[in-house]
ModelCIF file with pLDDT and N, C-alpha, C, O atoms, coordinates in Angstrom:
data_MODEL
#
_entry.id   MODEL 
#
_entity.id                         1 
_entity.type                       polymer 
_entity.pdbx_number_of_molecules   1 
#
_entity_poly.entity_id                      1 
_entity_poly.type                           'polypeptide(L)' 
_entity_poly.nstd_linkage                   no 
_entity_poly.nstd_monomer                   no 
_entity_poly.pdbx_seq_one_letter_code       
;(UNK)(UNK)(UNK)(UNK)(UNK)(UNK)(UNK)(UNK)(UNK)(UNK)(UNK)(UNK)(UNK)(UNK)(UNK)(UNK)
(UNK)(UNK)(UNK)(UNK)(UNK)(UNK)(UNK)(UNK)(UNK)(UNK)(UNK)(UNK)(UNK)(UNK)(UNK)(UNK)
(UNK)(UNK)(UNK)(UNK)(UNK)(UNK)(UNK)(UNK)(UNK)(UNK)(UNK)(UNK)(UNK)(UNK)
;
_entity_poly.pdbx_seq_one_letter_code_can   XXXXXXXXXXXXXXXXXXXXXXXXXXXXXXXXXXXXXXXXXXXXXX 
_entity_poly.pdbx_strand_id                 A 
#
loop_
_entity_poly_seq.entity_id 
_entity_poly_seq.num 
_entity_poly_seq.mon_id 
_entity_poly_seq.hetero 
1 1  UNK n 
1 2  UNK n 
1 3  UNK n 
1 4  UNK n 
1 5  UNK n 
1 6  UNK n 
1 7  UNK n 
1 8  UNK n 
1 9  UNK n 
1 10 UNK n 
1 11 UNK n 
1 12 UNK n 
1 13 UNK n 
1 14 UNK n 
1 15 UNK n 
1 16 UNK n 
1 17 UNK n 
1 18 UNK n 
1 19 UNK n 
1 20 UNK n 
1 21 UNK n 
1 22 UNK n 
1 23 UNK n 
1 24 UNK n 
1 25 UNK n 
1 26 UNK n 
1 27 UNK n 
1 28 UNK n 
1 29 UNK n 
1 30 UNK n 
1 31 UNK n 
1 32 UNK n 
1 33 UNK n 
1 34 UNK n 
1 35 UNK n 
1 36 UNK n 
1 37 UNK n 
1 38 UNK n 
1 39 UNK n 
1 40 UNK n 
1 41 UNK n 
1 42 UNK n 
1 43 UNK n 
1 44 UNK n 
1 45 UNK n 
1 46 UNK n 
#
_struct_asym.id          A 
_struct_asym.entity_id   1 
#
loop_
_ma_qa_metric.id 
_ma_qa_metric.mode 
_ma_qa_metric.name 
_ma_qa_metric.software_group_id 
_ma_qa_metric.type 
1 global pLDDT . pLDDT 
2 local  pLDDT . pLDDT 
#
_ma_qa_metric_global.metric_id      1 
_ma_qa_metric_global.metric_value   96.52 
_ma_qa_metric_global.model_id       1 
_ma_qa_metric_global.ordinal_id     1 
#
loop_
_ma_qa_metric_local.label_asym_id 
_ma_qa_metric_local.label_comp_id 
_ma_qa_metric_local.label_seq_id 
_ma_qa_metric_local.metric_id 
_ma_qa_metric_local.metric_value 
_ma_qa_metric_local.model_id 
_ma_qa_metric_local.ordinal_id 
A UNK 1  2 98.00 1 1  
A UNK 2  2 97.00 1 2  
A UNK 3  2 97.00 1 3  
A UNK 4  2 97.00 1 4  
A UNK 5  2 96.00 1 5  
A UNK 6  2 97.00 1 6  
A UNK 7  2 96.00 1 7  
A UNK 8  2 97.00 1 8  
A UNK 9  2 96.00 1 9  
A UNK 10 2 97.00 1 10 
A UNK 11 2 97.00 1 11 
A UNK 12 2 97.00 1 12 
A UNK 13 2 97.00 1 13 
A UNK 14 2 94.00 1 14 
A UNK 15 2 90.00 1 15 
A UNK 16 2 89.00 1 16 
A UNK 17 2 95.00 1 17 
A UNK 18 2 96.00 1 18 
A UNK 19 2 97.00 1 19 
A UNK 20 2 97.00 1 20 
A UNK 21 2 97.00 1 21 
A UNK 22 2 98.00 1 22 
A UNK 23 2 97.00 1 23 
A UNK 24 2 97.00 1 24 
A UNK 25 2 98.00 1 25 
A UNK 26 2 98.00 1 26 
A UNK 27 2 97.00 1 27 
A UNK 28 2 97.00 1 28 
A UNK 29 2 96.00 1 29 
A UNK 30 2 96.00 1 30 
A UNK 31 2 97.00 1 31 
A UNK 32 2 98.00 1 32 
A UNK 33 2 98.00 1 33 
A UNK 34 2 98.00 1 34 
A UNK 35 2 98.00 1 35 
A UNK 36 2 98.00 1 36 
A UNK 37 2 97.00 1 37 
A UNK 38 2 94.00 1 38 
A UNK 39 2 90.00 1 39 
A UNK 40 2 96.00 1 40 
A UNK 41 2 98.00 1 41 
A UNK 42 2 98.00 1 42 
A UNK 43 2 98.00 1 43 
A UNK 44 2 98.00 1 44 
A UNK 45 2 98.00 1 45 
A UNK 46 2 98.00 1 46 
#
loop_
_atom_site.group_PDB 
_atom_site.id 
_atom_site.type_symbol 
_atom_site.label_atom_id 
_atom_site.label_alt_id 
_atom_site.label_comp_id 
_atom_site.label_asym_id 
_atom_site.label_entity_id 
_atom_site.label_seq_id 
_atom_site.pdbx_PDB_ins_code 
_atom_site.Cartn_x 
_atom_site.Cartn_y 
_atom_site.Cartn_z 
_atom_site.occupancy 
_atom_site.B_iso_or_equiv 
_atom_site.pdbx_formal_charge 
_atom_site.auth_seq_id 
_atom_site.auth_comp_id 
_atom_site.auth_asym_id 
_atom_site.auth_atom_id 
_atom_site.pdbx_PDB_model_num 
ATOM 1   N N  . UNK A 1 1  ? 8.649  320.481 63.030 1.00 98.00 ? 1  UNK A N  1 
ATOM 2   C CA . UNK A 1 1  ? 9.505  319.339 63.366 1.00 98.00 ? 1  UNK A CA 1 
ATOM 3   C C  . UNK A 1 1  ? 9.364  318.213 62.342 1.00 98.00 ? 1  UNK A C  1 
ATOM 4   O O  . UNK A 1 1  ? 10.257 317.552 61.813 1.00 98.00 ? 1  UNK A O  1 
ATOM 5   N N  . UNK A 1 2  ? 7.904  318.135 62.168 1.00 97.00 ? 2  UNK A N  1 
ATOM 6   C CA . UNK A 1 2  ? 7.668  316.459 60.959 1.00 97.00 ? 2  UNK A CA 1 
ATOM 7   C C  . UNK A 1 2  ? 8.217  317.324 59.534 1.00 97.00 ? 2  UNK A C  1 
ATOM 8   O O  . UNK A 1 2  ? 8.292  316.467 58.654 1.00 97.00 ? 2  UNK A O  1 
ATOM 9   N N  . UNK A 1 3  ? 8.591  318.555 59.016 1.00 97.00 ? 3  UNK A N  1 
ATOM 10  C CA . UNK A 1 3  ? 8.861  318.796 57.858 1.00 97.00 ? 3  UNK A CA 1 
ATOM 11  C C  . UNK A 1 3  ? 10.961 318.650 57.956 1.00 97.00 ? 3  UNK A C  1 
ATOM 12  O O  . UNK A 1 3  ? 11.851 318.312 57.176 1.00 97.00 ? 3  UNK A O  1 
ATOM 13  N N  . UNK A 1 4  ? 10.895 319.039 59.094 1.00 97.00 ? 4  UNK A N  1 
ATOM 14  C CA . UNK A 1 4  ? 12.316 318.682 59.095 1.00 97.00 ? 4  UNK A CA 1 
ATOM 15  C C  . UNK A 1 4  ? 12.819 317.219 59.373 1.00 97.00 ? 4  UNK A C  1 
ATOM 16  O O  . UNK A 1 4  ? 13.974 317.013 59.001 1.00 97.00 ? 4  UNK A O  1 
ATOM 17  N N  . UNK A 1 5  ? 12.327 316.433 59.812 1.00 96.00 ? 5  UNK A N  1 
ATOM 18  C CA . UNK A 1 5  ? 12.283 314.639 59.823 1.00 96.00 ? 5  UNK A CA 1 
ATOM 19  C C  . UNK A 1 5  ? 12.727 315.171 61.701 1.00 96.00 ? 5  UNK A C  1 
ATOM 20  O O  . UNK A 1 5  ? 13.860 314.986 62.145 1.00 96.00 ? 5  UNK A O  1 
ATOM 21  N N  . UNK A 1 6  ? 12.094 315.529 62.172 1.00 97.00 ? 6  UNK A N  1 
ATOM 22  C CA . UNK A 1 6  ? 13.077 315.664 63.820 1.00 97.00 ? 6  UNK A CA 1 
ATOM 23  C C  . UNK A 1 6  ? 12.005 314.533 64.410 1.00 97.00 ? 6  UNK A C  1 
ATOM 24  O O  . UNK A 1 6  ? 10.845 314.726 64.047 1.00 97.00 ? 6  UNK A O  1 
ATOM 25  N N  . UNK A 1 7  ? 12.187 313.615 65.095 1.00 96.00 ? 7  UNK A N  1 
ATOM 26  C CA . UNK A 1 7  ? 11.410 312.788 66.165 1.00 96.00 ? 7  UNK A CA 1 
ATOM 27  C C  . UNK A 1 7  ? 11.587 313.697 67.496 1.00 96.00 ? 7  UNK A C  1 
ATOM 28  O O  . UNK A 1 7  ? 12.443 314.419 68.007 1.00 96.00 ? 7  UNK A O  1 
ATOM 29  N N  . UNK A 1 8  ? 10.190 313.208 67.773 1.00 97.00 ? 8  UNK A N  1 
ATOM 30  C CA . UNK A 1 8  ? 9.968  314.373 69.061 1.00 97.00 ? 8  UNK A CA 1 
ATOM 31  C C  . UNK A 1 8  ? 9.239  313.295 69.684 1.00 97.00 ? 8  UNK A C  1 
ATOM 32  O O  . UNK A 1 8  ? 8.866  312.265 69.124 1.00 97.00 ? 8  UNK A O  1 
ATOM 33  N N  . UNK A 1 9  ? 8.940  313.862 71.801 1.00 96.00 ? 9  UNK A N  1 
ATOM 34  C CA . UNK A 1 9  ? 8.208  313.458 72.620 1.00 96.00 ? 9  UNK A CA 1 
ATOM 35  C C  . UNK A 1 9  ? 7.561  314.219 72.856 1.00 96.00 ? 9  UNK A C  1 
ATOM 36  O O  . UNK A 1 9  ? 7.987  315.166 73.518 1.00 96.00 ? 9  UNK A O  1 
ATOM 37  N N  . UNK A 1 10 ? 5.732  314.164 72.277 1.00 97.00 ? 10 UNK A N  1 
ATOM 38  C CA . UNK A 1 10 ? 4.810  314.882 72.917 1.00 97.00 ? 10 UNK A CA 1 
ATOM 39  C C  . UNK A 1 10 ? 4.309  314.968 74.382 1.00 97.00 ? 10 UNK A C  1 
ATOM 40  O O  . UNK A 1 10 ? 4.253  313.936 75.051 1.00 97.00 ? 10 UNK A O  1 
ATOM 41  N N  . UNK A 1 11 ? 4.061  315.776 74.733 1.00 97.00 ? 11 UNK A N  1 
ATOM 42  C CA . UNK A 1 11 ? 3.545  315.475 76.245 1.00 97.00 ? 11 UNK A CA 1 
ATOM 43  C C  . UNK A 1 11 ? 2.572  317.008 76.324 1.00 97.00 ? 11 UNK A C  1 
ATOM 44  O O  . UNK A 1 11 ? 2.800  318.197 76.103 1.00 97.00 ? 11 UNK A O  1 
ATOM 45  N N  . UNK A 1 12 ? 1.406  316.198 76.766 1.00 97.00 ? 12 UNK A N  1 
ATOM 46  C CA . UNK A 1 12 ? -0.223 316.894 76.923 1.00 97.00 ? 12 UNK A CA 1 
ATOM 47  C C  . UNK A 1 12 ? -0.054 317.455 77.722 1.00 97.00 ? 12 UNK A C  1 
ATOM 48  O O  . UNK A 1 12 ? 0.708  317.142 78.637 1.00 97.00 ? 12 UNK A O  1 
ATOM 49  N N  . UNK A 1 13 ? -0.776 318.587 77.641 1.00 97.00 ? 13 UNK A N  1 
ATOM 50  C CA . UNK A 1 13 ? -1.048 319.767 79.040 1.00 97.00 ? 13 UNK A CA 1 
ATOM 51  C C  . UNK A 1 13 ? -2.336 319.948 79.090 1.00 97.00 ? 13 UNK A C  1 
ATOM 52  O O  . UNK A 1 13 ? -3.187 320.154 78.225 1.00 97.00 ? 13 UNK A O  1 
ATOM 53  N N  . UNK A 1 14 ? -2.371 319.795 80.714 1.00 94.00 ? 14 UNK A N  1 
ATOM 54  C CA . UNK A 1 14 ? -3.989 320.080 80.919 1.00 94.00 ? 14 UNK A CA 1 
ATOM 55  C C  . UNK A 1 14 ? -4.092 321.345 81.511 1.00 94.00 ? 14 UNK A C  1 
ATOM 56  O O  . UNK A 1 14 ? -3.919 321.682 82.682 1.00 94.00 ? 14 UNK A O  1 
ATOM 57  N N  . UNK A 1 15 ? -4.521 322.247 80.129 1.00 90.00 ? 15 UNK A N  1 
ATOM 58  C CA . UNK A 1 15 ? -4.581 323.968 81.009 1.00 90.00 ? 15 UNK A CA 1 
ATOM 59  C C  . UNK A 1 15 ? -5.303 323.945 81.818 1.00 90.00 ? 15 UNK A C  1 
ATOM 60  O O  . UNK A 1 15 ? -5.455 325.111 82.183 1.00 90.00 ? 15 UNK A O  1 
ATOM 61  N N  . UNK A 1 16 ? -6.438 322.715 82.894 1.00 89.00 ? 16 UNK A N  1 
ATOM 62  C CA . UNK A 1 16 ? -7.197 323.736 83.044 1.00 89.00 ? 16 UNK A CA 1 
ATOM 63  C C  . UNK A 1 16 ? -6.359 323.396 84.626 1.00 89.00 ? 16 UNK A C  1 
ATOM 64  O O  . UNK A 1 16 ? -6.786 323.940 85.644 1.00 89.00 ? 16 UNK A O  1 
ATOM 65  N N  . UNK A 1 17 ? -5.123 322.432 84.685 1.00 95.00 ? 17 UNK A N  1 
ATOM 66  C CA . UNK A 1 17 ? -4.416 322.505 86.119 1.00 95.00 ? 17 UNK A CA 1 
ATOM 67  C C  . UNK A 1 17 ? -2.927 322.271 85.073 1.00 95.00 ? 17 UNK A C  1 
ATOM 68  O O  . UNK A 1 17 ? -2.645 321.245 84.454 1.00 95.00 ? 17 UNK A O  1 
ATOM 69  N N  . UNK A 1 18 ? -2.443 323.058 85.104 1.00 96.00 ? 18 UNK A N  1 
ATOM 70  C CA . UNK A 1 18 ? -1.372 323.366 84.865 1.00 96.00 ? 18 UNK A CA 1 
ATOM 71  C C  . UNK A 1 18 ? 0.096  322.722 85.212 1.00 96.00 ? 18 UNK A C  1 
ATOM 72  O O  . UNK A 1 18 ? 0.424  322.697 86.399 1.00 96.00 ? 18 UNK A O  1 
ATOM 73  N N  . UNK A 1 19 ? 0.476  322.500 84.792 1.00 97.00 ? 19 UNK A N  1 
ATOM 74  C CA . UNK A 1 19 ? 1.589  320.789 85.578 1.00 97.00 ? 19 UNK A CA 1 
ATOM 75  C C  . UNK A 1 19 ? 3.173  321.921 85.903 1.00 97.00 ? 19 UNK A C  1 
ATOM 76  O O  . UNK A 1 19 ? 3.440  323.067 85.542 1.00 97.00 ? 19 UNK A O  1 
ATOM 77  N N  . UNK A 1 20 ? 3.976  320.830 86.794 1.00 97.00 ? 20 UNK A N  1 
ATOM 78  C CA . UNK A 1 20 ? 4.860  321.777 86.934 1.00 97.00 ? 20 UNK A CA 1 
ATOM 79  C C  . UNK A 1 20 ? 6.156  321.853 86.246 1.00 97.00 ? 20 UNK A C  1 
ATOM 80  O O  . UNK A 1 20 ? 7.153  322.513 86.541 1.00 97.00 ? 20 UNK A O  1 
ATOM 81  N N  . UNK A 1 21 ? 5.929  320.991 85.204 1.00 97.00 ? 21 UNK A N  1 
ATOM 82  C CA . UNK A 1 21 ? 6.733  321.017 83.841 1.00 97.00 ? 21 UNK A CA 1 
ATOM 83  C C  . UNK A 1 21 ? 6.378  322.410 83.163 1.00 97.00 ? 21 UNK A C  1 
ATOM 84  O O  . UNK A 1 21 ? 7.407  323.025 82.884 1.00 97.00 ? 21 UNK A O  1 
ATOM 85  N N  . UNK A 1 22 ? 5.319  323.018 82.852 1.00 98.00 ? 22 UNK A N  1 
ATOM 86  C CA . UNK A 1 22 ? 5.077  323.962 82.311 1.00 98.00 ? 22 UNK A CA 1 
ATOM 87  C C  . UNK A 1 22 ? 5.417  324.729 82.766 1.00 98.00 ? 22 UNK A C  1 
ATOM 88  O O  . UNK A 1 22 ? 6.321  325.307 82.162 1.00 98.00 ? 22 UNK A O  1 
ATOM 89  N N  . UNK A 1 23 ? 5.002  325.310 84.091 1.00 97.00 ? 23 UNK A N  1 
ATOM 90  C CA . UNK A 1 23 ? 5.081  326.514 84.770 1.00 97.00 ? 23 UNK A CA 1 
ATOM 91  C C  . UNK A 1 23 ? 6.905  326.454 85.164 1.00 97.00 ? 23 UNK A C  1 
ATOM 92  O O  . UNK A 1 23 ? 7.308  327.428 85.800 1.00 97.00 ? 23 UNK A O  1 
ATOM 93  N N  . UNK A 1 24 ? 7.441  325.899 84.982 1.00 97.00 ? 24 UNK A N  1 
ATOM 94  C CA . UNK A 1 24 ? 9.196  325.374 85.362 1.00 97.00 ? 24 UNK A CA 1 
ATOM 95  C C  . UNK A 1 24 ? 9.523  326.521 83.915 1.00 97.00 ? 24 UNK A C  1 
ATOM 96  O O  . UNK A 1 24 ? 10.211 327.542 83.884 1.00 97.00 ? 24 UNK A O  1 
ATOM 97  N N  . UNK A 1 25 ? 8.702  325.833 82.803 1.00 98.00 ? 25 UNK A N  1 
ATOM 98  C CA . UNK A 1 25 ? 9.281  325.851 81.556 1.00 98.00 ? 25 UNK A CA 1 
ATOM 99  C C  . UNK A 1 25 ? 8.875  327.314 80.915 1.00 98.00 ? 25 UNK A C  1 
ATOM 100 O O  . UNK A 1 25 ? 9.618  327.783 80.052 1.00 98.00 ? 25 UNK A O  1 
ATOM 101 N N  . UNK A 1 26 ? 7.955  327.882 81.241 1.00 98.00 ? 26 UNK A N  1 
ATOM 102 C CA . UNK A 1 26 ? 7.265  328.826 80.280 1.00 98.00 ? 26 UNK A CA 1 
ATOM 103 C C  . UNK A 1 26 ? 7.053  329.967 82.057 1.00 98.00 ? 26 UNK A C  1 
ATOM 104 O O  . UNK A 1 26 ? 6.170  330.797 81.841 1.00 98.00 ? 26 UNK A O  1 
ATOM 105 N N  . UNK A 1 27 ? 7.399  330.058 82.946 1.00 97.00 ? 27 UNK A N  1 
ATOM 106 C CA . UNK A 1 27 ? 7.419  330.784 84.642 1.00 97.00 ? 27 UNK A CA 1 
ATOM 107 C C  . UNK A 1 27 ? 7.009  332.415 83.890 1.00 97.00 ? 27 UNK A C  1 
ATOM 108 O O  . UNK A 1 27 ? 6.402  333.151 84.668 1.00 97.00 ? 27 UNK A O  1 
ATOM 109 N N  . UNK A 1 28 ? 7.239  332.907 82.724 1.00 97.00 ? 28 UNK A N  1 
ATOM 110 C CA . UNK A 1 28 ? 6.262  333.816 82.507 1.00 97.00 ? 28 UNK A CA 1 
ATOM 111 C C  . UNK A 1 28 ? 5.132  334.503 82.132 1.00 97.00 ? 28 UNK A C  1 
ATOM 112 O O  . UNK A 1 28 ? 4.617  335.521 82.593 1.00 97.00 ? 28 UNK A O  1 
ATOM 113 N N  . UNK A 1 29 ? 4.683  333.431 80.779 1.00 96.00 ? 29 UNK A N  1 
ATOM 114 C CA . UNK A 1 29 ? 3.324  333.401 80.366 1.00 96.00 ? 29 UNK A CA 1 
ATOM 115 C C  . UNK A 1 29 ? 2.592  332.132 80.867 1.00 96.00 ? 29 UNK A C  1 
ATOM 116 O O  . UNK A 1 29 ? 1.362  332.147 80.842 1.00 96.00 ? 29 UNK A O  1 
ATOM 117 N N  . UNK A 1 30 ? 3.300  330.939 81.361 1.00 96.00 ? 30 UNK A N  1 
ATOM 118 C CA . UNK A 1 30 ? 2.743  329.903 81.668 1.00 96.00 ? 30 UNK A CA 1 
ATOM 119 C C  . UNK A 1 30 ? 1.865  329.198 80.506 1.00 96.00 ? 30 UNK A C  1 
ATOM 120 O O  . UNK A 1 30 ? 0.995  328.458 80.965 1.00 96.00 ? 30 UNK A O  1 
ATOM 121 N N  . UNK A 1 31 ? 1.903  329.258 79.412 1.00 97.00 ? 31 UNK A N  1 
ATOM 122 C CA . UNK A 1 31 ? 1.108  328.721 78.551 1.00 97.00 ? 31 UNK A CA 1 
ATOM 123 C C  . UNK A 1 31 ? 1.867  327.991 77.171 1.00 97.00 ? 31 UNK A C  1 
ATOM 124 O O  . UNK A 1 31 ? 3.081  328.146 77.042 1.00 97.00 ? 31 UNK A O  1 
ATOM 125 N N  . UNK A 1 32 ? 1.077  327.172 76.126 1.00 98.00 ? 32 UNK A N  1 
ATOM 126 C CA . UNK A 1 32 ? 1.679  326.136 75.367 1.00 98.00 ? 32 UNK A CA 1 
ATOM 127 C C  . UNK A 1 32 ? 1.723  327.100 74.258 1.00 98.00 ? 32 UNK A C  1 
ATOM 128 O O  . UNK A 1 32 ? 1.099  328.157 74.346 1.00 98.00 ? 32 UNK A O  1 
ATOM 129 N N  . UNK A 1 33 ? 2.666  326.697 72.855 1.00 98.00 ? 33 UNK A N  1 
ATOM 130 C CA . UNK A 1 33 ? 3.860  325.358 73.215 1.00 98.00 ? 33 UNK A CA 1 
ATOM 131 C C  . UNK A 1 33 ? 5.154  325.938 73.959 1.00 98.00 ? 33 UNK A C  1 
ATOM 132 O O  . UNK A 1 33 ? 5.394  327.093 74.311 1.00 98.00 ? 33 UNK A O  1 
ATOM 133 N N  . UNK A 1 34 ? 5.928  324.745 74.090 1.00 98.00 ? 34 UNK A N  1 
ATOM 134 C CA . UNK A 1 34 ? 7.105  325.129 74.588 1.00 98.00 ? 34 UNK A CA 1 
ATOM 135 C C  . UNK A 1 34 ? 7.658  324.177 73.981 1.00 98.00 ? 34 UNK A C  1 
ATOM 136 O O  . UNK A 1 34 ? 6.933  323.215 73.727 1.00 98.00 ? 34 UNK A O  1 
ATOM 137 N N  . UNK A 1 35 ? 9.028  324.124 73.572 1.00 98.00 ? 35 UNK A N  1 
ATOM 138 C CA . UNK A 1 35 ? 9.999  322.956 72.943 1.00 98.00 ? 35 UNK A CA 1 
ATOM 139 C C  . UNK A 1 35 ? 10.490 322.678 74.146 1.00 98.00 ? 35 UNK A C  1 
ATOM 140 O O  . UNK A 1 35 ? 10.105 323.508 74.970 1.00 98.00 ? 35 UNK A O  1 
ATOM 141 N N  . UNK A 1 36 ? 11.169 321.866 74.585 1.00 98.00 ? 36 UNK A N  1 
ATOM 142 C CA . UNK A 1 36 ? 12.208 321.545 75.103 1.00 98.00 ? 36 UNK A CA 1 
ATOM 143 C C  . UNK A 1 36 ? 13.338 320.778 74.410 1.00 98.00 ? 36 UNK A C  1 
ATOM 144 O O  . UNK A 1 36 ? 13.108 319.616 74.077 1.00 98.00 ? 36 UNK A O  1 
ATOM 145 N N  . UNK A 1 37 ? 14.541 321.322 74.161 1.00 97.00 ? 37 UNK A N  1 
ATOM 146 C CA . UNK A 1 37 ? 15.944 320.790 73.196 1.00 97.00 ? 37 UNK A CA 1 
ATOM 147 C C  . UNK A 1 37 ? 16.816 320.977 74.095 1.00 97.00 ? 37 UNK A C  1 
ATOM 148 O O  . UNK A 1 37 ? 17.246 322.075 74.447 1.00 97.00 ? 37 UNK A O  1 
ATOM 149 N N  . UNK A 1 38 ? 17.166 319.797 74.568 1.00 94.00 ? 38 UNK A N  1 
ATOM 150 C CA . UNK A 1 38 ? 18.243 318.846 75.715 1.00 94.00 ? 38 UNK A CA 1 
ATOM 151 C C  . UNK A 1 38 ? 18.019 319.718 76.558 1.00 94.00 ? 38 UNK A C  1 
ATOM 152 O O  . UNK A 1 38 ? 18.956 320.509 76.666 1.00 94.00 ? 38 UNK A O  1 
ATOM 153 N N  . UNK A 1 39 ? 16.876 319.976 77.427 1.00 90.00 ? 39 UNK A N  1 
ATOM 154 C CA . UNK A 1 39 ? 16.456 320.737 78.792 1.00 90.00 ? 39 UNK A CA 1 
ATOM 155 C C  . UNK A 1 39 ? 16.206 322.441 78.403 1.00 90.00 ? 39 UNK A C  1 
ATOM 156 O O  . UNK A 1 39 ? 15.770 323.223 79.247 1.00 90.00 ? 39 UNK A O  1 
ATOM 157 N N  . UNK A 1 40 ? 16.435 322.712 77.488 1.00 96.00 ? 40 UNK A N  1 
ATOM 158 C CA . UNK A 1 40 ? 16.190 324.306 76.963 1.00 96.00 ? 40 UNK A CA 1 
ATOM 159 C C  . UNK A 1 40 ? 14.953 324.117 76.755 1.00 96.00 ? 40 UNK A C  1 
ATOM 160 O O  . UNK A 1 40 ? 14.309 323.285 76.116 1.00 96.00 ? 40 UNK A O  1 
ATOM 161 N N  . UNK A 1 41 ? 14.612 325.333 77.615 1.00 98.00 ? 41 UNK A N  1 
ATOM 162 C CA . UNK A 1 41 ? 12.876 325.299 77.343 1.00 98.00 ? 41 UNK A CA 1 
ATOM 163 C C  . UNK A 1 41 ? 12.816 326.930 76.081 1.00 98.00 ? 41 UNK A C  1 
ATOM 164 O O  . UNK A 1 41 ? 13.469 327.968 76.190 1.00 98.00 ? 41 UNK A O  1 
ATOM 165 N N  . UNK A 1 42 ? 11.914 326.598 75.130 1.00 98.00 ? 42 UNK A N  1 
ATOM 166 C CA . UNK A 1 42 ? 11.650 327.964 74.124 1.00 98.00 ? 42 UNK A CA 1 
ATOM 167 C C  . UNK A 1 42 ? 10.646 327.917 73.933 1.00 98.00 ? 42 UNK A C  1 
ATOM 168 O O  . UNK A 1 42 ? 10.104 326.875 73.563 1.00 98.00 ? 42 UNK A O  1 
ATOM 169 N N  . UNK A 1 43 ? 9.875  329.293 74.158 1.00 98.00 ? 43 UNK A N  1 
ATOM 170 C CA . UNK A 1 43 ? 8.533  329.118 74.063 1.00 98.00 ? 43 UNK A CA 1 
ATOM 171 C C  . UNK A 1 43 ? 7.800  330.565 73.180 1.00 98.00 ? 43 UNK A C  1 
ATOM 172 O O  . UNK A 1 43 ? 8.491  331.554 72.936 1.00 98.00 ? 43 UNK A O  1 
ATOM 173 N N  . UNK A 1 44 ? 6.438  330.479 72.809 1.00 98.00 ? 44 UNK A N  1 
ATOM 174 C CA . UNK A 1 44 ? 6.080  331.005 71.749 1.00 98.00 ? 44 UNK A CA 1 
ATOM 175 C C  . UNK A 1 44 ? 6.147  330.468 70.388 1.00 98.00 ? 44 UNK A C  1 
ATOM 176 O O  . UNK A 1 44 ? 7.285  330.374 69.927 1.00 98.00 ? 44 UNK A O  1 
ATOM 177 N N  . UNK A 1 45 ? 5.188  330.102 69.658 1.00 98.00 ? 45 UNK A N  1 
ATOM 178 C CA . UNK A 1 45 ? 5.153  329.173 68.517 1.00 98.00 ? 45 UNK A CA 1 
ATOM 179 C C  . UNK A 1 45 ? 6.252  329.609 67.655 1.00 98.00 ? 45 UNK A C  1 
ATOM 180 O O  . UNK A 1 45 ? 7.294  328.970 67.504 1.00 98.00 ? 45 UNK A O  1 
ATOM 181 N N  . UNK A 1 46 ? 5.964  330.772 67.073 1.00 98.00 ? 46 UNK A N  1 
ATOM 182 C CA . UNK A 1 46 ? 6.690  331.651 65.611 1.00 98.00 ? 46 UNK A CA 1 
ATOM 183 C C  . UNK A 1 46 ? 8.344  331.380 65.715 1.00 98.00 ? 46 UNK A C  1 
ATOM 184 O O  . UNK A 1 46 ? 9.100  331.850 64.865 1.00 98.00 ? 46 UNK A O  1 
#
């Protein structure tokens, strides 16, 4: 994102309780990162 100039909102996850932004966003591996681009959640780094 910082090599492409994109401004982003970080927001922390605490794996060790899991929030329900995540589990909404990622409902099959449950784990980070995930983008979210205008409510599209994509997840898996690569």
């Amino acid at each position: 994102l910082k090599l492409k100039g994109i401004e982003y909102e970080y927001i922390v996850e605490d794996l060790r309780n899991k929030s329900e932004l995540l589990l909404k966003s990622n409902p099959v591996y449950k784990k980070i990162p995930v983008l979210l681009h205008n409510d599209k959640a994509i997840s898996e780094s690569l």
